[in-house]
N, C-alpha and C. Protein backbone atom coordinates (compact mmCIF):
# COMPACT_ATOMS: atom_id res chain seq x y z
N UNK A 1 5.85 -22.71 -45.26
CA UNK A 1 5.93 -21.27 -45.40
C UNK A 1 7.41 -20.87 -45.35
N UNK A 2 7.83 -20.10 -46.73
CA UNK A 2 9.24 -19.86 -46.24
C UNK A 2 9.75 -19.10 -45.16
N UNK A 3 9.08 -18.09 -44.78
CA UNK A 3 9.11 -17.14 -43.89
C UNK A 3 9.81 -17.79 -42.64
N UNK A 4 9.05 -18.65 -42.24
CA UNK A 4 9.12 -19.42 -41.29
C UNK A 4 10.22 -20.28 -41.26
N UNK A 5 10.36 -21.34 -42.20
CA UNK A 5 11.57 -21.59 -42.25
C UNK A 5 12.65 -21.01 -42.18
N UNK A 6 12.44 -19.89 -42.78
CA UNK A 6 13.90 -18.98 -42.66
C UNK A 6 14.24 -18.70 -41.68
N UNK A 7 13.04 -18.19 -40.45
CA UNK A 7 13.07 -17.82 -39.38
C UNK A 7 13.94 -19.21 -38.38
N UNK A 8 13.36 -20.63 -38.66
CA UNK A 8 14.38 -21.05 -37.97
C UNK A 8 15.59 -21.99 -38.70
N UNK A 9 16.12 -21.54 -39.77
CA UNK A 9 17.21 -21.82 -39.97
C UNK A 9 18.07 -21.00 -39.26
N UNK A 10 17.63 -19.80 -39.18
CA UNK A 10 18.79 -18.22 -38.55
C UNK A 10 18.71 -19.12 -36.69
N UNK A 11 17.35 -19.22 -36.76
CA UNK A 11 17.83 -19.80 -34.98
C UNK A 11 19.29 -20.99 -35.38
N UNK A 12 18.50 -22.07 -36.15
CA UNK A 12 19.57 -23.26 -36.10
C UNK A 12 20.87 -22.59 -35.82
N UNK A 13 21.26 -21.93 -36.99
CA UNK A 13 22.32 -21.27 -36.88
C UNK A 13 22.94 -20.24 -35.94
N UNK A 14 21.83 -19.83 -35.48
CA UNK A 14 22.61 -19.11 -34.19
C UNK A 14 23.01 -19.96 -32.65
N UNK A 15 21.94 -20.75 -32.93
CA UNK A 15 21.71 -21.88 -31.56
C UNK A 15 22.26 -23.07 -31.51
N UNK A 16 22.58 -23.39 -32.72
CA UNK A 16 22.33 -24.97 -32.92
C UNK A 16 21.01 -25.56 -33.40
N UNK A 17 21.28 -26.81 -34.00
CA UNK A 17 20.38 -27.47 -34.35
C UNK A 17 19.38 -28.52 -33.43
N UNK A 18 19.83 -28.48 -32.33
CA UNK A 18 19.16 -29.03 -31.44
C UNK A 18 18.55 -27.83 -30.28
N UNK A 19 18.19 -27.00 -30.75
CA UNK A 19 17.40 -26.07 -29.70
C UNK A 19 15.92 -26.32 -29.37
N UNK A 20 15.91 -26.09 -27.89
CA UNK A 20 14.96 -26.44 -27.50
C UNK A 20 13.59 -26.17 -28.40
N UNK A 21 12.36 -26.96 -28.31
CA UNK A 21 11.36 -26.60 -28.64
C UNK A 21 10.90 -25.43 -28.16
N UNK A 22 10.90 -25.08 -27.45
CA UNK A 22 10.15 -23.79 -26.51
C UNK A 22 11.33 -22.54 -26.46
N UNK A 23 11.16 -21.46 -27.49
CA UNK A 23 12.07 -20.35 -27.68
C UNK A 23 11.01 -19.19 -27.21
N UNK A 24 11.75 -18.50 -26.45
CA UNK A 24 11.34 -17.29 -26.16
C UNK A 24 12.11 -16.19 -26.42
N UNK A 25 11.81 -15.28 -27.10
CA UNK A 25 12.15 -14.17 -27.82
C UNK A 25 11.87 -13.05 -27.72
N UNK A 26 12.72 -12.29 -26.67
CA UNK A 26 12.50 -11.18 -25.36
C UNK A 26 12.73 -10.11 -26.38
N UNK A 27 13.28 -9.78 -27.37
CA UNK A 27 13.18 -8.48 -27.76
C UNK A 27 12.14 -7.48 -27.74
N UNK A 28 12.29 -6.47 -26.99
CA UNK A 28 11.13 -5.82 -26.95
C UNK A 28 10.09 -5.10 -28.02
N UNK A 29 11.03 -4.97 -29.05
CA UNK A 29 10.38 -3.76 -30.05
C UNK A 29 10.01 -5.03 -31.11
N UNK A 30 10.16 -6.48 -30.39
CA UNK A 30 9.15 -7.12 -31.53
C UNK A 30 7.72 -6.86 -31.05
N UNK A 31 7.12 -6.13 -30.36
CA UNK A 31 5.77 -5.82 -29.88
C UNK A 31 5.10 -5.16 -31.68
N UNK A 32 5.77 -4.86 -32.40
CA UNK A 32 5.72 -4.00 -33.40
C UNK A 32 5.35 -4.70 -34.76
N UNK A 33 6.12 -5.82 -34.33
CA UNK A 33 6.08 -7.32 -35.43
C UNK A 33 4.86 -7.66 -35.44
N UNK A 34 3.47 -7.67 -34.48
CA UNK A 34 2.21 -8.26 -34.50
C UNK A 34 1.80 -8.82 -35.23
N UNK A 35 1.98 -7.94 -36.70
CA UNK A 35 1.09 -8.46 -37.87
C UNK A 35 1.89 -9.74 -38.49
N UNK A 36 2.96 -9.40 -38.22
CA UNK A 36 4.07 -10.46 -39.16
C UNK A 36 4.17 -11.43 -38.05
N UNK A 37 4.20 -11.70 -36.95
CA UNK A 37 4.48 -12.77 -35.87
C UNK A 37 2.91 -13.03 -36.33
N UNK A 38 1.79 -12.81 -36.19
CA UNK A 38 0.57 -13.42 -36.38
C UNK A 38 0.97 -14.46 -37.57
N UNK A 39 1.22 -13.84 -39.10
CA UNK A 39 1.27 -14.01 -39.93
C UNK A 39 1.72 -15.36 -40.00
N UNK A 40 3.08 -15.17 -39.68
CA UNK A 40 4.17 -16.49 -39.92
C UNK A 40 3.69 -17.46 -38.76
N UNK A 41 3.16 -17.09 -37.97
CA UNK A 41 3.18 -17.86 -36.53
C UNK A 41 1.80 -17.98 -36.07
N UNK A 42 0.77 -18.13 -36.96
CA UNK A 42 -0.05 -17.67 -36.00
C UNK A 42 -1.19 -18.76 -35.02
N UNK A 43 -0.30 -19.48 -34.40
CA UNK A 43 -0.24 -20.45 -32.88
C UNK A 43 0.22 -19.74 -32.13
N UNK A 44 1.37 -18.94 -32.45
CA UNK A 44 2.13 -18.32 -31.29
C UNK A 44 1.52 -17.63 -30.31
N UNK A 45 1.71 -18.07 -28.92
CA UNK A 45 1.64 -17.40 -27.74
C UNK A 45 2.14 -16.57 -27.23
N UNK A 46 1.91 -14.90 -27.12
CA UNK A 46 2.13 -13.89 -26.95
C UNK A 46 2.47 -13.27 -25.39
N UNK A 47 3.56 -12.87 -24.29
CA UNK A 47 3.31 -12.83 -23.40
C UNK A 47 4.33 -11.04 -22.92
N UNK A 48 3.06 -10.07 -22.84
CA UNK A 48 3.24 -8.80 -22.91
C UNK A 48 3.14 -8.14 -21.83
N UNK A 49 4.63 -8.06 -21.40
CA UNK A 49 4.73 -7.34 -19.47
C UNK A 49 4.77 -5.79 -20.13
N UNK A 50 4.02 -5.88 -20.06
CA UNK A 50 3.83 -3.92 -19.90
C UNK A 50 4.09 -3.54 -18.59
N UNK A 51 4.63 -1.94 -18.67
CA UNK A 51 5.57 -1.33 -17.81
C UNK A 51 4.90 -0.20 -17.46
N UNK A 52 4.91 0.47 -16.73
CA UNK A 52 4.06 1.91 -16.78
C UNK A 52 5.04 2.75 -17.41
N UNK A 53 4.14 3.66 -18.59
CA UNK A 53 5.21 4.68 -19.32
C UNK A 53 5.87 5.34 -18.98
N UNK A 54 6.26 5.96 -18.24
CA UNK A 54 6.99 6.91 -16.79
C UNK A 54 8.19 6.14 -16.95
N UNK A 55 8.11 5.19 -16.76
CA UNK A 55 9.10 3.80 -16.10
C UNK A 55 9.43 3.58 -17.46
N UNK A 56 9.09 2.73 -18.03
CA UNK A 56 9.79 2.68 -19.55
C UNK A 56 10.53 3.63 -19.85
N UNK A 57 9.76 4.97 -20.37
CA UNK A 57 10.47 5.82 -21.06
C UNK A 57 11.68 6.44 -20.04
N UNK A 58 11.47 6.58 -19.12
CA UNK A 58 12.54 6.93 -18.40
C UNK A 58 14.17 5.92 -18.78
N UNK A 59 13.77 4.15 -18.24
CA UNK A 59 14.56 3.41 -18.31
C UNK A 59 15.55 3.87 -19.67
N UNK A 60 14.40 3.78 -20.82
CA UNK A 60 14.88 3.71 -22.17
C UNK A 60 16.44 4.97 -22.41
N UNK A 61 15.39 6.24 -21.93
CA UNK A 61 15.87 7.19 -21.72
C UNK A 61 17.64 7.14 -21.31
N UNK A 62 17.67 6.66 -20.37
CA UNK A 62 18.66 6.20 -19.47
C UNK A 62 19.76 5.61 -20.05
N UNK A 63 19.91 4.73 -20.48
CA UNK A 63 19.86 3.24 -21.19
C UNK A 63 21.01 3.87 -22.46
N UNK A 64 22.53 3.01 -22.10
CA UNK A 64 23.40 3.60 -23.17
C UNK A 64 23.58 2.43 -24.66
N UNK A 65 21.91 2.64 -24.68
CA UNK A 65 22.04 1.86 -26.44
C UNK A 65 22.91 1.82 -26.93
N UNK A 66 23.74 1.00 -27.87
CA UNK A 66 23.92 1.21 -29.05
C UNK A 66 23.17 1.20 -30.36
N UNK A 67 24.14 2.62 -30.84
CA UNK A 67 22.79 3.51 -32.04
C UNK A 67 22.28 2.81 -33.05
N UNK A 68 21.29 2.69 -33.15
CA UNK A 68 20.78 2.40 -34.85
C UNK A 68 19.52 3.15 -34.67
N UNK A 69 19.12 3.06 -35.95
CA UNK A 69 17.30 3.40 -36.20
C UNK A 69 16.62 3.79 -35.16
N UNK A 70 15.82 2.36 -34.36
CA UNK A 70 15.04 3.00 -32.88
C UNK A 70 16.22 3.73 -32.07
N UNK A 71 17.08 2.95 -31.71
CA UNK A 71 18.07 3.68 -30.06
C UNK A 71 17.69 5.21 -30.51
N UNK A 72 17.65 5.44 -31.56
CA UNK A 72 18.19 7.06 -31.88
C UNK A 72 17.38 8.02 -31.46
N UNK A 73 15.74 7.05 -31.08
CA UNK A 73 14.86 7.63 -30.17
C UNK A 73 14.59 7.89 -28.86
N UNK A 74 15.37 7.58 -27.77
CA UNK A 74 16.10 7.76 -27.51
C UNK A 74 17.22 8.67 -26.63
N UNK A 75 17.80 9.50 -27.39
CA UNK A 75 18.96 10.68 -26.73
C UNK A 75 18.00 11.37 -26.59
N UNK A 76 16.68 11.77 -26.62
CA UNK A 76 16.45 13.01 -25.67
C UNK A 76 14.89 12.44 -24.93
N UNK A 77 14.45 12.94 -24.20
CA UNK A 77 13.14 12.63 -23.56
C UNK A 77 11.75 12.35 -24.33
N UNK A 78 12.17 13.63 -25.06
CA UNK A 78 10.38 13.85 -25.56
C UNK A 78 10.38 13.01 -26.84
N UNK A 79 11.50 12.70 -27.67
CA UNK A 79 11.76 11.72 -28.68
C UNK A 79 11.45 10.01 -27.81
N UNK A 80 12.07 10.02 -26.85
CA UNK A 80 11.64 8.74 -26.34
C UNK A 80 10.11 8.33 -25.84
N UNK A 81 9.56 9.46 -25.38
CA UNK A 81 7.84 9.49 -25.16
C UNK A 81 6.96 9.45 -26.48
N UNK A 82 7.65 9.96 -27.54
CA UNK A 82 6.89 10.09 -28.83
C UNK A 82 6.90 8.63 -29.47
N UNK A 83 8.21 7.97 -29.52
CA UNK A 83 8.27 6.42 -29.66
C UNK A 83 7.96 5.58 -28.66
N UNK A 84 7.55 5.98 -27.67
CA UNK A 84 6.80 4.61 -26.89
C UNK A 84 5.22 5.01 -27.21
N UNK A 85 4.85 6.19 -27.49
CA UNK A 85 3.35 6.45 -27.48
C UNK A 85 3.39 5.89 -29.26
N UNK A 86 4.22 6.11 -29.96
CA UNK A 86 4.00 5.49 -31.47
C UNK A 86 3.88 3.69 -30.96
N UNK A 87 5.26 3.47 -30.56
CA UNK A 87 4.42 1.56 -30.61
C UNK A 87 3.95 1.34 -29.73
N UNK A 88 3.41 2.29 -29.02
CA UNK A 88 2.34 1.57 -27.71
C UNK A 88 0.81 1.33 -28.97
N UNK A 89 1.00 2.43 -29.51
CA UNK A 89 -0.29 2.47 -30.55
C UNK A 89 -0.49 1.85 -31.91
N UNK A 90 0.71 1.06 -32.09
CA UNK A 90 1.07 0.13 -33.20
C UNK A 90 0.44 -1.44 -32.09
N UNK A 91 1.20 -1.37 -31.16
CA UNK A 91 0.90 -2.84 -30.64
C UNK A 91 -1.02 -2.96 -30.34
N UNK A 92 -1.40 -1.58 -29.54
CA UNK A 92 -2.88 -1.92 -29.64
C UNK A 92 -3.72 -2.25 -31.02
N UNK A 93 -2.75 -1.44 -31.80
CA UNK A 93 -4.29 -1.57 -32.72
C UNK A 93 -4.20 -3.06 -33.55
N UNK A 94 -2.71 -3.99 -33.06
CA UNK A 94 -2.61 -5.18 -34.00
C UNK A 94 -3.41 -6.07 -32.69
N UNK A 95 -3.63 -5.79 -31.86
CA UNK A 95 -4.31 -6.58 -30.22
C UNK A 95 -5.70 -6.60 -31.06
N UNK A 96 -6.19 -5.18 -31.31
CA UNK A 96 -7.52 -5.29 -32.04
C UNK A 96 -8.47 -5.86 -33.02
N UNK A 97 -7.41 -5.82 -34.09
CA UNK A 97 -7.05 -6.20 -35.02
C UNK A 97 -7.44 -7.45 -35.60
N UNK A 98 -6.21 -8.17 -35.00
CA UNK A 98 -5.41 -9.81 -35.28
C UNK A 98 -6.16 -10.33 -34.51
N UNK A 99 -5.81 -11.89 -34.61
CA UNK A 99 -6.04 -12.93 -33.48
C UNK A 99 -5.15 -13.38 -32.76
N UNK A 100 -3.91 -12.12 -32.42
CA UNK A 100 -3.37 -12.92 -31.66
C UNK A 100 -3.45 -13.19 -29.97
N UNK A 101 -2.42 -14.27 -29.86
CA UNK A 101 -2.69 -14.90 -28.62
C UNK A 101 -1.93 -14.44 -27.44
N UNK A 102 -2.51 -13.43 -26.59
CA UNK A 102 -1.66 -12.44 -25.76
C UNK A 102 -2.00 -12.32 -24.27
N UNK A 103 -1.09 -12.67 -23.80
CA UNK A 103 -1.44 -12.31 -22.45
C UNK A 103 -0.60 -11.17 -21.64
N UNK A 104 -1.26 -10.10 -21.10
CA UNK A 104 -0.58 -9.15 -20.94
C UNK A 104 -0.44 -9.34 -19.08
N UNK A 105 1.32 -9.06 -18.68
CA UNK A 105 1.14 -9.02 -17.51
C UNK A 105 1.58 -7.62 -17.32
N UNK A 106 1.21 -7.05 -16.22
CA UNK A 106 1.34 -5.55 -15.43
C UNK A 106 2.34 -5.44 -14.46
């Protein structure tokens, strides 16, 4: 699958070519990727610390991003509650959905 390959040539290249077997890939707003991490990956083991929204959006809130696209959600409160309630509701409905393999911790 090229997808995949591509995906880890960019590791090779960012990591080296000898990187471990076992990559974990903390970005948060790949929660959003579901369909496409299923897609390309779909062995992959999923492991989803959810936060209480209060707490998130606050953090986020907080939090002196640098800007692009999401950060820009962001600089004010109710923009940052509107984008965690958008991919809180992107990530459930690919949970529903898909087959993927998720374990959610609290």
């Amino acid at each position: 699958m090229r997808a995949r390959d591509a995906y880890f040539e960019e590791i090779d290249r960012q990591l080296g070519p000898h990187t471990a077997k076992l990559l974990i890939d903390k970005l948060p707003l790949n929660m959003l990727a579901g369909p496409v991490i299923c897609s390309i990956f779909p062995d992959a083991r999923l492991i989803f610390a959810q936060r209480h929204p209060c707490d998130a959006v606050l953090s986020c809130f907080m939090q002196a991003f640098t800007l692009n696209d999401s950060m820009a959600s962001f600089l004010n409160i109710e923009d940052a509650a509107d984008f965690y309630d958008a991919a809180m509701t992107v990530w459930t409905r690919s949970c529903e959905a898909l087959p993927l393999n998720v374990r959610t911790v609290v």
